[in-house]
C-alpha atoms as a PDB file:
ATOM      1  CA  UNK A   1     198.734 -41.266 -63.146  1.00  0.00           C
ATOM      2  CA  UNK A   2     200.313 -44.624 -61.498  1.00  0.00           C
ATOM      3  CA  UNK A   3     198.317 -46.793 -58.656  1.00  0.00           C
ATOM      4  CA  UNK A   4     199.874 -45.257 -56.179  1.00  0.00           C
ATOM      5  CA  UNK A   5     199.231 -41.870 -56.830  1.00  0.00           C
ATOM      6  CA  UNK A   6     195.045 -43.086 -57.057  1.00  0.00           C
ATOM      7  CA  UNK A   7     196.240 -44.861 -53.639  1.00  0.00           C
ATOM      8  CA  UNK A   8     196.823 -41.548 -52.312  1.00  0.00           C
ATOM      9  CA  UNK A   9     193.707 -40.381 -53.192  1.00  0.00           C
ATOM     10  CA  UNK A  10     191.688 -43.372 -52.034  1.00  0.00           C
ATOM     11  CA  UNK A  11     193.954 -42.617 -48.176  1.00  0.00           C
ATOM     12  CA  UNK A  12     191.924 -39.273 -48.421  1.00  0.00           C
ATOM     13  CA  UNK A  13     188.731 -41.210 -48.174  1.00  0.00           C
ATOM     14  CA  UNK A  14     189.153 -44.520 -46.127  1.00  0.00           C
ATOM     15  CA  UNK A  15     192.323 -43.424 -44.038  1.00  0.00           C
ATOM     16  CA  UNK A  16     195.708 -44.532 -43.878  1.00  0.00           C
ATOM     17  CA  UNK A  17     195.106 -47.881 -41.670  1.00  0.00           C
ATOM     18  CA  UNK A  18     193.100 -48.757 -44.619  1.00  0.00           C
ATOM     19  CA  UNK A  19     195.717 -48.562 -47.224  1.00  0.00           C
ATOM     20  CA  UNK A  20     198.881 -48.378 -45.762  1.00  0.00           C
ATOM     21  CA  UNK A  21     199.749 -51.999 -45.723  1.00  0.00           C
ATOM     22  CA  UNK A  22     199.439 -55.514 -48.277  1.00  0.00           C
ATOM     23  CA  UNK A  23     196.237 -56.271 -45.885  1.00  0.00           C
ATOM     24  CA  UNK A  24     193.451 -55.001 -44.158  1.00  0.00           C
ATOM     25  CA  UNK A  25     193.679 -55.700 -40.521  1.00  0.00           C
ATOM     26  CA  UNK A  26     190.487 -57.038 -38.785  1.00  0.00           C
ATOM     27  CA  UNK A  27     190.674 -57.141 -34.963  1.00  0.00           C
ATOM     28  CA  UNK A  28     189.396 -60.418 -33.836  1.00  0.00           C
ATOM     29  CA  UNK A  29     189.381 -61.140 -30.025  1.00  0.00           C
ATOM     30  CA  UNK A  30     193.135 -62.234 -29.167  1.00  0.00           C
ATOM     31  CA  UNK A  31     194.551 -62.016 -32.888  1.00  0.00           C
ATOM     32  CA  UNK A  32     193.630 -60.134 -35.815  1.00  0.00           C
ATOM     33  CA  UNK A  33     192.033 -61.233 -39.397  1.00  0.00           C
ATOM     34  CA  UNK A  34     194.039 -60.053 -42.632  1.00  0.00           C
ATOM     35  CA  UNK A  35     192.341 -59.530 -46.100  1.00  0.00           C
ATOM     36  CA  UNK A  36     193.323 -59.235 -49.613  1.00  0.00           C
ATOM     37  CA  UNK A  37     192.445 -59.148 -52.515  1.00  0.00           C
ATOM     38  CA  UNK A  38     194.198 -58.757 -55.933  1.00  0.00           C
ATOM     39  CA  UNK A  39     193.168 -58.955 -59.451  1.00  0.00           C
ATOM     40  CA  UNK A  40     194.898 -59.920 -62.410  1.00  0.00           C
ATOM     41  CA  UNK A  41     194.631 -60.080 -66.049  1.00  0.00           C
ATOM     42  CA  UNK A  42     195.640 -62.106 -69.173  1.00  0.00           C
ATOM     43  CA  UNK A  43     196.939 -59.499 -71.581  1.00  0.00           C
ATOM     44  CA  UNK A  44     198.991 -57.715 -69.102  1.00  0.00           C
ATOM     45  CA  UNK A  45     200.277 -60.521 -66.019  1.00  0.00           C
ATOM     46  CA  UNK A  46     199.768 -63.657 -68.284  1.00  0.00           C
ATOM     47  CA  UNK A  47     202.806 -63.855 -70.556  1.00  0.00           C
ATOM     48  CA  UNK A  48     202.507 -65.983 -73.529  1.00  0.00           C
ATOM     49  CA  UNK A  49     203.056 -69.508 -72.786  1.00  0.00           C
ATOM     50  CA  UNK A  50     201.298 -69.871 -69.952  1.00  0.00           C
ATOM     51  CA  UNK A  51     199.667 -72.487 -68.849  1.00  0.00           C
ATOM     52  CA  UNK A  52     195.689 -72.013 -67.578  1.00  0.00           C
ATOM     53  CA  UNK A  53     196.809 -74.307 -64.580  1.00  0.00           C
ATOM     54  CA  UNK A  54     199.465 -71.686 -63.945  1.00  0.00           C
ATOM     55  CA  UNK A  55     197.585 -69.296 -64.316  1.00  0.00           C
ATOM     56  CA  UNK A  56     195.519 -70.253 -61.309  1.00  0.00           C
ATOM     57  CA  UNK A  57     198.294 -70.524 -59.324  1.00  0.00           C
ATOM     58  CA  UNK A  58     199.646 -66.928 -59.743  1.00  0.00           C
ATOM     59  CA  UNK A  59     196.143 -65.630 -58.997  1.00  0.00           C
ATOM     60  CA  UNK A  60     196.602 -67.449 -55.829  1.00  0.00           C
ATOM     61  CA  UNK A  61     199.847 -67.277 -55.081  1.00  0.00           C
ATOM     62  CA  UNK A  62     199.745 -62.955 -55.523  1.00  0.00           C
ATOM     63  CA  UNK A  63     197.210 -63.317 -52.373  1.00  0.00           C
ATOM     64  CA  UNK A  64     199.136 -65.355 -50.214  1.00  0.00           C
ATOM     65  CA  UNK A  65     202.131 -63.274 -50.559  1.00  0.00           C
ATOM     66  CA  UNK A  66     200.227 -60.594 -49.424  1.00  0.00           C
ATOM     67  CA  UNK A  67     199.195 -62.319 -46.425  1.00  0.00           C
ATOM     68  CA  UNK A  68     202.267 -63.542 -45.938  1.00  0.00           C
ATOM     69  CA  UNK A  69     203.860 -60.252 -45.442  1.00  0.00           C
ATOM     70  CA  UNK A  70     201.860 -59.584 -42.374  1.00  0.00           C
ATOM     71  CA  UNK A  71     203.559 -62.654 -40.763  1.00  0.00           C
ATOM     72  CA  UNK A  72     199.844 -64.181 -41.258  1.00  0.00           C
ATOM     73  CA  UNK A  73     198.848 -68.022 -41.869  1.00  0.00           C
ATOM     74  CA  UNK A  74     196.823 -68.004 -44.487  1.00  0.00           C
ATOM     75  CA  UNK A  75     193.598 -69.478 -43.708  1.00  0.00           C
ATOM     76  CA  UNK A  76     190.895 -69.462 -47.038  1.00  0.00           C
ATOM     77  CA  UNK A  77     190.978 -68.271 -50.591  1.00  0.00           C
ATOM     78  CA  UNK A  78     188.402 -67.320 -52.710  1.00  0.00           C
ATOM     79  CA  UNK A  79     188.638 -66.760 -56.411  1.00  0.00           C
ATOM     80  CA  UNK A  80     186.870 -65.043 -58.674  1.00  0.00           C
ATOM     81  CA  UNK A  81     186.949 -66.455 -62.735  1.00  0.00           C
ATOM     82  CA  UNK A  82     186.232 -64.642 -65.615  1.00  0.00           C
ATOM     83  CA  UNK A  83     186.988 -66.562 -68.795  1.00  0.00           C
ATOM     84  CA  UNK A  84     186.363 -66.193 -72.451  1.00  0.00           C
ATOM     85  CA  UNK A  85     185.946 -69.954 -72.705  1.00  0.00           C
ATOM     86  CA  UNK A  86     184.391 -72.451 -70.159  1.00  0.00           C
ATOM     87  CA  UNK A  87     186.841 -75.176 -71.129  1.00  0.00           C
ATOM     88  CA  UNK A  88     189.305 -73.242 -69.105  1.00  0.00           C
ATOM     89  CA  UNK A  89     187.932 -72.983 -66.031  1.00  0.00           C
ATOM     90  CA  UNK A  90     189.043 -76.590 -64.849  1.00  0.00           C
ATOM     91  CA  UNK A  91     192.616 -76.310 -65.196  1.00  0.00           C
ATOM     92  CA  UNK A  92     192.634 -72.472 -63.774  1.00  0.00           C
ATOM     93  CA  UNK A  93     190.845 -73.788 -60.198  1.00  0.00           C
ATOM     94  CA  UNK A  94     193.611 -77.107 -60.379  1.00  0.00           C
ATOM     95  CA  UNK A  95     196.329 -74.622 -60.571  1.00  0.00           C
ATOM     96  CA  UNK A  96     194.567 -72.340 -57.983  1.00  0.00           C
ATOM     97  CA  UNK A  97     193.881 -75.310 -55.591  1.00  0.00           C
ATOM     98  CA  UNK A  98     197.281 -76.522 -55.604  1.00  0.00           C
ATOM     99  CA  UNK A  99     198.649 -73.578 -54.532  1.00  0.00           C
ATOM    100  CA  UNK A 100     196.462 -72.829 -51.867  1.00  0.00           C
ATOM    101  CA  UNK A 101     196.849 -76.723 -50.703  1.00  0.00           C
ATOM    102  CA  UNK A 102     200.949 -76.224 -51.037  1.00  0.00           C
ATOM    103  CA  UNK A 103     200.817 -72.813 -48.151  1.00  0.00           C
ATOM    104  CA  UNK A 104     198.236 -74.846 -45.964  1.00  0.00           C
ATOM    105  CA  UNK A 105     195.548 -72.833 -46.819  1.00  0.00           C
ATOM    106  CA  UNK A 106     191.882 -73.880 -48.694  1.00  0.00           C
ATOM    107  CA  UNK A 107     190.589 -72.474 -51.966  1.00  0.00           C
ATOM    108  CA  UNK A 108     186.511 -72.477 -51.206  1.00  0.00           C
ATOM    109  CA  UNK A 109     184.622 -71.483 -53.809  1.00  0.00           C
ATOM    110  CA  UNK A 110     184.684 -67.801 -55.638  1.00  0.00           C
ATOM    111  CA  UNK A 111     182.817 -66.669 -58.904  1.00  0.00           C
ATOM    112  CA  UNK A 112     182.064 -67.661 -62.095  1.00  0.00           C
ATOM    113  CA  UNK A 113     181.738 -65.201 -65.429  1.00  0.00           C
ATOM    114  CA  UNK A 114     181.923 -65.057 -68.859  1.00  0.00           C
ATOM    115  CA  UNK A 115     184.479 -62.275 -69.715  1.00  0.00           C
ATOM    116  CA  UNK A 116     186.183 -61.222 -73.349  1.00  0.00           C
ATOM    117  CA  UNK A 117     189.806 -61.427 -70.980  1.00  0.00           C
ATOM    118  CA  UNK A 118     190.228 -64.176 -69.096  1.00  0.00           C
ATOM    119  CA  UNK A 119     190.052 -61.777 -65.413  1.00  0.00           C
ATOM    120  CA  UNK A 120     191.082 -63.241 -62.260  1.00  0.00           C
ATOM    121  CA  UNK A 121     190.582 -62.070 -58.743  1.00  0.00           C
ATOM    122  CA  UNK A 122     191.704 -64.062 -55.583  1.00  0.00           C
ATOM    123  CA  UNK A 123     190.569 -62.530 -51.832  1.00  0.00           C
ATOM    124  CA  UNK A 124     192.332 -64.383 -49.377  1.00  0.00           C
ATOM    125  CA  UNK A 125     191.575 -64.764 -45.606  1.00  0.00           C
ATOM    126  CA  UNK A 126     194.779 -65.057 -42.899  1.00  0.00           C
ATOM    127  CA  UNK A 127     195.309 -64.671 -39.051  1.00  0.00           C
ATOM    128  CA  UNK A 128     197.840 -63.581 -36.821  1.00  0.00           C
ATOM    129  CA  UNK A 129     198.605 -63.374 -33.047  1.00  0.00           C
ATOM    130  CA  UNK A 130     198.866 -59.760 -32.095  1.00  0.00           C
ATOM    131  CA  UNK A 131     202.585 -59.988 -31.066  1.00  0.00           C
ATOM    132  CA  UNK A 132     203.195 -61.512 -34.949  1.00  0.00           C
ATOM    133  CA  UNK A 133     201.505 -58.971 -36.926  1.00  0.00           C
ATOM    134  CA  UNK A 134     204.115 -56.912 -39.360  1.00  0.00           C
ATOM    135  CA  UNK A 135     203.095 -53.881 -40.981  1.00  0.00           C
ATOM    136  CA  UNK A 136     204.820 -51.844 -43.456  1.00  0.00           C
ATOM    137  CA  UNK A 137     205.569 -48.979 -40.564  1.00  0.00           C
ATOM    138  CA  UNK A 138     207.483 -50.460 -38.310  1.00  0.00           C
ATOM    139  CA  UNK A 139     211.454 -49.685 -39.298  1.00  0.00           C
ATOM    140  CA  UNK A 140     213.543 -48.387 -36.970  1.00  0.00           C
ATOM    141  CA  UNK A 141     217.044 -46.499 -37.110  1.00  0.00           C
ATOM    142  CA  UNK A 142     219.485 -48.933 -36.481  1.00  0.00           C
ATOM    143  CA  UNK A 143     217.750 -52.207 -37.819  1.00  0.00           C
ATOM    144  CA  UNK A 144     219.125 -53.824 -41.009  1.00  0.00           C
ATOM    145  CA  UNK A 145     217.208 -54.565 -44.067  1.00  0.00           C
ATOM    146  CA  UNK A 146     217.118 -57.923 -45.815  1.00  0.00           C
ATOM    147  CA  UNK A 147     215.497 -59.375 -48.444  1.00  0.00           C
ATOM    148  CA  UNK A 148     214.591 -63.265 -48.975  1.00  0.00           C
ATOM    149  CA  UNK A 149     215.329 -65.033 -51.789  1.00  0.00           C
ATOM    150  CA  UNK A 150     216.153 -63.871 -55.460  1.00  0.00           C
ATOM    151  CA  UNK A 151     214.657 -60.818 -56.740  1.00  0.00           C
ATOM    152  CA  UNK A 152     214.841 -60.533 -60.253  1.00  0.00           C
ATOM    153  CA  UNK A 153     214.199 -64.336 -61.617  1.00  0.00           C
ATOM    154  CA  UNK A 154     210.398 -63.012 -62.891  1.00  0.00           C
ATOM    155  CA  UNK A 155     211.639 -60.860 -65.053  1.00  0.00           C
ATOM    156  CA  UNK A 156     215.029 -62.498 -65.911  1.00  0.00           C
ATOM    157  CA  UNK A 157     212.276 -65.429 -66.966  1.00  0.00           C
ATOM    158  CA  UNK A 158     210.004 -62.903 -68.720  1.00  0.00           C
ATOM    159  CA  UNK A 159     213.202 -61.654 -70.794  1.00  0.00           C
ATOM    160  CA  UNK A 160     213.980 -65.227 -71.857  1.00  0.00           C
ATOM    161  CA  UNK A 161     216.173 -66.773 -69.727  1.00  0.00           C
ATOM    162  CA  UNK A 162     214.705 -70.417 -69.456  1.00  0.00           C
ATOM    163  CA  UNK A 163     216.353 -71.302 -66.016  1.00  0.00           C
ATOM    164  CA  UNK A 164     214.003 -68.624 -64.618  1.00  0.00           C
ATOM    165  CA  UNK A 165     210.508 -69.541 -66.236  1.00  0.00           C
ATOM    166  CA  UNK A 166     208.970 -71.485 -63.371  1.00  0.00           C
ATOM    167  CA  UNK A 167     210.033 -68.592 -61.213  1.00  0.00           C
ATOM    168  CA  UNK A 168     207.746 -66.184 -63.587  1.00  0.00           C
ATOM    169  CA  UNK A 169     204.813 -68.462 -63.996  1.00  0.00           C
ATOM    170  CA  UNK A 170     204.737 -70.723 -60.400  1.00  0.00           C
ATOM    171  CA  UNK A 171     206.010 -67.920 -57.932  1.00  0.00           C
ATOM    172  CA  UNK A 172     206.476 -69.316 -54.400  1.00  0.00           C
ATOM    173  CA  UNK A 173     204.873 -66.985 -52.155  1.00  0.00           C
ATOM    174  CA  UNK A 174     206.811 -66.513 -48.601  1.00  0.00           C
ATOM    175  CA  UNK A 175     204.338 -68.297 -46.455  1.00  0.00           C
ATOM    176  CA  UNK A 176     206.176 -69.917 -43.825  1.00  0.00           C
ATOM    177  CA  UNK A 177     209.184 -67.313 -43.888  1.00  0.00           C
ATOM    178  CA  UNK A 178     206.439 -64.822 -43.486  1.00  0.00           C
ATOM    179  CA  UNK A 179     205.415 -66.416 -40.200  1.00  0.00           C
ATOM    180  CA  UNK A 180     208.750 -67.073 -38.812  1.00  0.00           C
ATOM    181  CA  UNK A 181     210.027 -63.649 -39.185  1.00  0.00           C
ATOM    182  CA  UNK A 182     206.933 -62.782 -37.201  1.00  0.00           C
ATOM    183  CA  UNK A 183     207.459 -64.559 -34.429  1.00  0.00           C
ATOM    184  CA  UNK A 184     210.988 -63.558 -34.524  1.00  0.00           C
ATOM    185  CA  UNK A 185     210.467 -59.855 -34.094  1.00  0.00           C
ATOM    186  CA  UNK A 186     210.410 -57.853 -37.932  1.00  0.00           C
ATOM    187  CA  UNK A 187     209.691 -54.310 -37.634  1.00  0.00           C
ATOM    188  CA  UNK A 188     208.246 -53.811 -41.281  1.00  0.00           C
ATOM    189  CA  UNK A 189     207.359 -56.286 -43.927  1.00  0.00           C
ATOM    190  CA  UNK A 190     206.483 -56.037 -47.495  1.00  0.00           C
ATOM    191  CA  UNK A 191     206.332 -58.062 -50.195  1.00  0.00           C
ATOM    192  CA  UNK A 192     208.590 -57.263 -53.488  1.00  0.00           C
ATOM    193  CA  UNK A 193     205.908 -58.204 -56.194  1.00  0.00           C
ATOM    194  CA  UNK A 194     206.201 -54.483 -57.807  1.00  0.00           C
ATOM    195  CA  UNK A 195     209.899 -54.810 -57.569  1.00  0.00           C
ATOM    196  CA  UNK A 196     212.659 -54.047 -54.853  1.00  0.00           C
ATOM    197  CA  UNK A 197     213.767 -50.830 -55.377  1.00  0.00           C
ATOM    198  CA  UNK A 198     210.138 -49.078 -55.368  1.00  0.00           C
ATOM    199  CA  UNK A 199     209.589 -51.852 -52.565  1.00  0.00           C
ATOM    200  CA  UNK A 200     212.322 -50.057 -50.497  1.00  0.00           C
ATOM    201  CA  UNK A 201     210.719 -46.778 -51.138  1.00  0.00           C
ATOM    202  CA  UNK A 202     207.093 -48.037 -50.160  1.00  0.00           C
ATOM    203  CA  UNK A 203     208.593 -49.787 -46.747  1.00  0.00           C
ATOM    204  CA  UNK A 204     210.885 -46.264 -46.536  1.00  0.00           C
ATOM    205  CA  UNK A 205     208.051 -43.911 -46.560  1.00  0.00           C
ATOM    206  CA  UNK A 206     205.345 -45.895 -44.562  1.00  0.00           C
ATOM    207  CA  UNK A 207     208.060 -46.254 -41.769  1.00  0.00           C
ATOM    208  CA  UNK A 208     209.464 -42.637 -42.051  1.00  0.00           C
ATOM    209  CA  UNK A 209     212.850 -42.943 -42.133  1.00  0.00           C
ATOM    210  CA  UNK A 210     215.826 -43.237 -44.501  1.00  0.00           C
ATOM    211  CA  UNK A 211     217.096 -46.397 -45.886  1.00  0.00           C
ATOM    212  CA  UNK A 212     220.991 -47.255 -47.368  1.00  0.00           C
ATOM    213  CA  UNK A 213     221.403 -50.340 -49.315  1.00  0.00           C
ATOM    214  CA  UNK A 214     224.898 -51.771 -50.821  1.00  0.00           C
ATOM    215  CA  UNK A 215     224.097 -52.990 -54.677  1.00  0.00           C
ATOM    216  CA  UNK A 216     227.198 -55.921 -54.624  1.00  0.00           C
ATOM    217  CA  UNK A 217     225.470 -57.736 -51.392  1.00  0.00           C
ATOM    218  CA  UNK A 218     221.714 -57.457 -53.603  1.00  0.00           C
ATOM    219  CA  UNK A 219     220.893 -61.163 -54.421  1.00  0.00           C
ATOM    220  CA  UNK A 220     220.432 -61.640 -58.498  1.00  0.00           C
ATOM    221  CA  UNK A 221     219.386 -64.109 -60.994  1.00  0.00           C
ATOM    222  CA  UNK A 222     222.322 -66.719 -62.428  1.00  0.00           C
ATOM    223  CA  UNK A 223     223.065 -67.014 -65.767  1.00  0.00           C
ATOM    224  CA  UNK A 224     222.896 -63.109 -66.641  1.00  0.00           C
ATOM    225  CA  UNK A 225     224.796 -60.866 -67.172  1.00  0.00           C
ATOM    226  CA  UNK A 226     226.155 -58.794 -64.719  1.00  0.00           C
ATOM    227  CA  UNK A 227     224.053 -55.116 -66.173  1.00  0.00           C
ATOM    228  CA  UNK A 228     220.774 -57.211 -66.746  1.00  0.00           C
ATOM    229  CA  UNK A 229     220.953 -58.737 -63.128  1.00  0.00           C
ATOM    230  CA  UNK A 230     221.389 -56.076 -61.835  1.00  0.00           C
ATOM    231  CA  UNK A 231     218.759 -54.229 -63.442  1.00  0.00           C
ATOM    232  CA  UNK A 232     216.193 -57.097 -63.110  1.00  0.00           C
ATOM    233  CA  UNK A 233     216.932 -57.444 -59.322  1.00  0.00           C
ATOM    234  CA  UNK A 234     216.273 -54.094 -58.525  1.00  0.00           C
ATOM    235  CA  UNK A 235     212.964 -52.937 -61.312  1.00  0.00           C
ATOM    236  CA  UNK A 236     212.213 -56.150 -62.275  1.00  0.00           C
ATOM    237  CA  UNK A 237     208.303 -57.044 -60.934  1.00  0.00           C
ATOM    238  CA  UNK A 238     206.940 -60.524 -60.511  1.00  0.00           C
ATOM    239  CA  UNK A 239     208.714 -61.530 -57.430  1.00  0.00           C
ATOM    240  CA  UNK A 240     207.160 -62.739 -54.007  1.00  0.00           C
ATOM    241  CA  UNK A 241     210.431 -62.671 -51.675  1.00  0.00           C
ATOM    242  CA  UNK A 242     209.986 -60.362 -48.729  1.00  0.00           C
ATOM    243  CA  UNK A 243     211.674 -57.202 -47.864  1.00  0.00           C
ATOM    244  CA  UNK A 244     212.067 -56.507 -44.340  1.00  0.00           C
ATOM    245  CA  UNK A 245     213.400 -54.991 -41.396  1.00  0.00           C
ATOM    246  CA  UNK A 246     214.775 -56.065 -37.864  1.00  0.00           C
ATOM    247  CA  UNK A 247     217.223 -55.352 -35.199  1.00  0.00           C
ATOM    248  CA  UNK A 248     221.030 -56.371 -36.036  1.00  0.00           C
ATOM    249  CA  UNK A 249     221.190 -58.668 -33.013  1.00  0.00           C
ATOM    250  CA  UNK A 250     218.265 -60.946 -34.619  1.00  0.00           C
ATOM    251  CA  UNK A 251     219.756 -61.614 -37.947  1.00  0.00           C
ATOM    252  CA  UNK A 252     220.652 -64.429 -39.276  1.00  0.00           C
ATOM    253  CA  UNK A 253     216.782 -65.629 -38.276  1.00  0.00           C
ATOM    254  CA  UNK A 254     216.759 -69.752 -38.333  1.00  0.00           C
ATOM    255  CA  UNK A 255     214.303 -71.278 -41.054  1.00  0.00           C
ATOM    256  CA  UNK A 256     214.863 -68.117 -43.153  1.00  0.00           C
ATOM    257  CA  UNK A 257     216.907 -67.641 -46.522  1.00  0.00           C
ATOM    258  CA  UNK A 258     217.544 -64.070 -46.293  1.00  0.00           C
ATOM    259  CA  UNK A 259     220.380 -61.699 -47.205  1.00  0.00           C
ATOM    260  CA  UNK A 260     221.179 -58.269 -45.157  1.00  0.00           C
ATOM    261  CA  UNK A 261     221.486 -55.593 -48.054  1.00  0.00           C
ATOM    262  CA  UNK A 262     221.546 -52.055 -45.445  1.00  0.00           C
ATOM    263  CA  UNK A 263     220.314 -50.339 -42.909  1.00  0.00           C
ATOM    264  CA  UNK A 264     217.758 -48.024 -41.700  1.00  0.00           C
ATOM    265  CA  UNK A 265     218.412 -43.887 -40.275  1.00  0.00           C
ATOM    266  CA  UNK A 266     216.863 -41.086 -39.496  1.00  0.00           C
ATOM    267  CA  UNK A 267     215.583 -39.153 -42.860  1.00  0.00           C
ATOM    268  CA  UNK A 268     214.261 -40.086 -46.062  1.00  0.00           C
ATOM    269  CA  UNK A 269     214.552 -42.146 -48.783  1.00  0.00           C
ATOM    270  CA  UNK A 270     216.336 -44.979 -50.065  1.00  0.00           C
ATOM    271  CA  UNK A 271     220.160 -44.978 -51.096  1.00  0.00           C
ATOM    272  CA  UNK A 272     222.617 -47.541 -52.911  1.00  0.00           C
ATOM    273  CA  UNK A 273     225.911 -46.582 -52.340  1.00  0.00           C
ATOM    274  CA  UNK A 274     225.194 -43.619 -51.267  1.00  0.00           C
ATOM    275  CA  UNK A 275     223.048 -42.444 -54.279  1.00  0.00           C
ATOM    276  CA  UNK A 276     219.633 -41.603 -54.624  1.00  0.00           C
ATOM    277  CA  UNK A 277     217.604 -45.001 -56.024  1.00  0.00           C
ATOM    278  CA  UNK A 278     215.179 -44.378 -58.414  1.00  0.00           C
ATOM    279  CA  UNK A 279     211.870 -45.232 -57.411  1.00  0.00           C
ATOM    280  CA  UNK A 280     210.967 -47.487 -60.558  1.00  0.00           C
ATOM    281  CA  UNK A 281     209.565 -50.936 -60.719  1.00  0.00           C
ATOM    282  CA  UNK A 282     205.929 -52.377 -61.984  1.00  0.00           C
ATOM    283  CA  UNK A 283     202.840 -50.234 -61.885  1.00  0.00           C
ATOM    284  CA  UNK A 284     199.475 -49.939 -63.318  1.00  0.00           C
ATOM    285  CA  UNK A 285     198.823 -46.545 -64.893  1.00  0.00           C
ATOM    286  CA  UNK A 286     196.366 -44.443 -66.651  1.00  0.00           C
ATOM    287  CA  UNK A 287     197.231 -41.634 -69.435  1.00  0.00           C
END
C-alpha cells in the first residue's frame, strides 16, 4: 500500500475538500487561509552529503511549495525538530530561516525533540484572495498544460550529476510564480514534488478529465543523456516547479518561466504521444 491509496481511505473519513488539494483551505472573511504541513526524514529525503543548514531549508522549502500551488503568499512557518544531536539544531533553523526569509515569509518558532532520526516537520501558514485561489480541480477541456521550470534536476543531482546538486538539496519553491499564475487565471495547480508524470495523473483525476502531453516539448536536465533525462523528467521526485492548467489565450503568462507540454479533453487519464503514461514517480509505502 502507497500514500495515496491510505489517502483514499483517510477521503472516507474527513471528505474530499479535506484531501483533495496540497492545502487545507480556511475561509477567512474576504480571502481564505491555506495550511500545510509535511514531514520529512533523514534516512529516506536526506541524501548523503547534506548539509544540516540544507537540510532546514528543504523542510521549509517542501511547505512553501505547497502553498505556493494554491497561488497563496506564504505568510508563517513553523517547524518542528527532532534531532539525534543538539549541536545540529543551529544550522537546521539557519537553513530553515533563510528560506522562509528568501519567499517573504517568517519561520516563528516550532518544536524541539530528541529523536534517534533526525525528523523534520514544517506547517506553513499562506493567504489568498478568493478570485486567486487554485485548486487541483479546476482543468478544463480545451486549456493547455504547462509546467515551470526543469523537472528532473533532483534526481539527475541524486544520480550524480554535479551541475544538478543544489537543485536536490536547495530546491526553489514556486512562490512568486505561484501567485502570478493566480492572478492570471490557472484552472488547476499542483506542485511536481512526487514527480510529473504521477503529478499529471493527480491534477487529471481531481479535475476529471483526460490529459495529452508531447514528450519532445517536456523540459529536462542538461548534461544527460537523452534516456536518463527523459526518465528523470518524467519519475524523477524532488522537484518544486508547478504543473498547471489555463486557457490557450492566457499563455505565455508575463513573470512566468513555463513551457506548454498538452492539453486537456473530455475522458481520463494522461497520454504522451498518444500512449498511456504510467503513473510512477515518488511515494511512501508500506508492505
Amino acid at each position: 500500500m502507497d500514500d495515496r491509496a491510505l489517502v483514499q481511505m483517510i477521503r472516507g473519513i474527513i471528505g474530499t475538500d479535506a484531501t483533495d488539494d496540497d492545502c487545507a483551505v480556511i475561509e477567512n472573511g474576504e480571502d481564505y487561509l491555506v495550511m500545510s504541513t509535511d514531514m520529512i526524514h533523514e534516512k529516506t529525503d536526506f541524501p548523503k552529503g547534506m548539509t544540516d543548514y540544507e537540510c532546514g531549508w528543504m523542510a521549509a522549502a517542501v511547505t512553501l511549495s505547497d502553498i505556493a500551488a494554491m497561488g497563496a503568499t506564504p505568510l508563517a512557518l513553523l517547524l518542528a525538530t527532532g534531532v539525534d544531536r543538539a549541536d545540529r539544531v543551529e544550522a537546521i533553523i539557519r537553513g530553515a530561516d533563510a528560506c522562509c526569509r528568501a519567499y517573504d515569509c517568517r519561520l516563528m518558532g516550532g518544536d524541539l525533540d530528541a529523536h534517534a532520526e533526525c525528523t523534520l516537520v514544517s506547517t506553513g501558514l499562506g493567504r489568498v484572495s478568493r478570485d486567486c485561489l487554485v485548486r487541483r480541480r479546476g482543468a478544463q477541456p480545451g486549456n493547455i498544460v504547462a509546467v515551470t521550470g526543469t523537472p528532473g534536476q533532483a534526481q539527475a543531482g541524486l544520480d550524480g550529476y554535479p551541475a544538478h546538486w543544489q537543485a536536490l538539496v536547495t530546491p526553489r519553491p514556486g512562490v512568486f510564480e505561484g501567485q502570478v499564475l493566480g492572478r492570471a487565471g490557472a484552472t488547476a495547480m499542483m506542485d511536481v514534488s512526487d514527480g510529473l508524470a504521477i503529478s499529471l495523473h493527480d491534477l487529471a483525476e481531481a479535475s476529471g478529465v483526460r490529459m495529452d502531453v508531447t514528450g519532445a516539448v517536456i523540459p529536462r536536465p542538461e548534461g544527460v543523456s537523452y534516456e536518463d533525462a527523459t526518465r528523470y523528467a518524467l519519475f524523477g521526485g524532488g522537484d518544486f516547479g508547478l504543473l498547471f492548467t489555463c486557457p490557450a489565450d492566457l499563455f505565455p503568462i508575463a513573470g512566468v518561466d513555463a513551457t506548454c507540454i498538452g492539453h486537456v479533453s473530455t475522458g481520463e487519464g494522461v497520454f504522451m504521444d498518444g500512449k498511456p503514461l504510467k503513473k510512477a514517480g515518488y511515494a511512501h509505502s508500506w508492505e
